[in-house]
Protein backbone atom coordinates (compact mmCIF):
# COMPACT_ATOMS: atom_id res chain seq x y z
CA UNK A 1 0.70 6.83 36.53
CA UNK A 2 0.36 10.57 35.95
CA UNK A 3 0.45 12.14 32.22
CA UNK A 4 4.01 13.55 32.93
CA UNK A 5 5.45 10.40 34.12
CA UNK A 6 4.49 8.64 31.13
CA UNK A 7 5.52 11.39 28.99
CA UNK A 8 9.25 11.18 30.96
CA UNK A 9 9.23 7.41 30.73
CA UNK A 10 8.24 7.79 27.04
CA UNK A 11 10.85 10.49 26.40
CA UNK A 12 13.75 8.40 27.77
CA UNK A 13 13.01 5.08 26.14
CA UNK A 14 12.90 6.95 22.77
CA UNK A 15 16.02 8.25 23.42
CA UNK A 16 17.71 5.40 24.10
CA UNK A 17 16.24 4.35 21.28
CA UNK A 18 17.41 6.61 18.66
CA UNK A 19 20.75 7.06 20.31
CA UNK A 20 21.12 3.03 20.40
CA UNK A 21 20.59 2.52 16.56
CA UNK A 22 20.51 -0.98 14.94
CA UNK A 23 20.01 -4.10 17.36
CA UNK A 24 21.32 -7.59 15.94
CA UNK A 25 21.99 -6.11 12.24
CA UNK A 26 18.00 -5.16 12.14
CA UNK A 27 17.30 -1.20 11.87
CA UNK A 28 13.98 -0.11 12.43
CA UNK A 29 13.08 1.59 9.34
CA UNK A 30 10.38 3.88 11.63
CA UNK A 31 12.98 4.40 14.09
CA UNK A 32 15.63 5.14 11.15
CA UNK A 33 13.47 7.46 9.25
CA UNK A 34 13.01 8.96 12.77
CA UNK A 35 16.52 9.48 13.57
CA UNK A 36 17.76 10.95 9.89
CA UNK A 37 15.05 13.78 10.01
CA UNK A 38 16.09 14.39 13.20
CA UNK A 39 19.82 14.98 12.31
CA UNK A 40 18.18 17.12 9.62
CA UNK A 41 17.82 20.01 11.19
CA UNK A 42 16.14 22.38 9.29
CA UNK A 43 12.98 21.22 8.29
CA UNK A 44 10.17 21.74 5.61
CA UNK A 45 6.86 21.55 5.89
CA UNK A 46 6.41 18.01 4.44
CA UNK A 47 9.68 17.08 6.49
CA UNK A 48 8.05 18.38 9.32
CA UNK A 49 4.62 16.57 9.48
CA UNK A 50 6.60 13.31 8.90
CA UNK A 51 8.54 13.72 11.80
CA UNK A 52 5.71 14.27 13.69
CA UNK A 53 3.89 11.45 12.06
CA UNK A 54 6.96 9.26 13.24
CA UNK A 55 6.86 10.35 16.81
CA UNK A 56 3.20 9.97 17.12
CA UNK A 57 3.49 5.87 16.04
CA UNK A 58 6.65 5.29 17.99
CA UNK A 59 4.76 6.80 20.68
CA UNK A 60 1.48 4.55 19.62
CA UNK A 61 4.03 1.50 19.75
CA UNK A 62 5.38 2.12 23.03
CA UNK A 63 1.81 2.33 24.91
CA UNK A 64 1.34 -1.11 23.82
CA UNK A 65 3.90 -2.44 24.34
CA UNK A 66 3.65 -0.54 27.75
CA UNK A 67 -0.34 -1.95 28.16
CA UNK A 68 1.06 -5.72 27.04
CA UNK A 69 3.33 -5.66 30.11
CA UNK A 70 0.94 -4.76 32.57
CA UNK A 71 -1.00 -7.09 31.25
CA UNK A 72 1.09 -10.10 31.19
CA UNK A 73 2.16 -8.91 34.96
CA UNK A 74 -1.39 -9.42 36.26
CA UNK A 75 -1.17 -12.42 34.81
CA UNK A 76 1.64 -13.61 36.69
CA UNK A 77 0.43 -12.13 39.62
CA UNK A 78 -2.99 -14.15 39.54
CA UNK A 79 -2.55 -17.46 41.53
């Protein structure tokens, strides 16, 4: 998978992600944090390296979840 696909796939899951919200009365508080600085706007400095902070361990998150599945579906796969 090419660096812009996963970038794409990325970008869309955290999307539906911070558009979703809370799942089963449990928010996130990464995801949370995430989605208020976002609605911010205007950002500091301080405001601004969190943010990225945020985006860089959603984004840490998602590749592992993303390696756990392919590995579980090799897995499977093996007879």
């Amino acid at each position: 998978m090419s660096l812009r696909t996963d970038m794409a796939l990325f970008r869309q899951f955290l999307r539906n992600e911070v558009l979703q919200g809370a799942r089963g009365g449990y928010a996130d508080p990464v995801f949370s944090r995430y989605r208020a600085l976002a609605r911010a706007g205007d950002l500091d400095e301080a405001q601004a390296r969190e943010y990225a902070e945020l985006f860089n361990r959603i984004h840490s998150r998602w590749r592992w979840r993303q390696a756990t599945a392919q590995v579980l579906a090799r897995r499977q796969a093996v007879p």
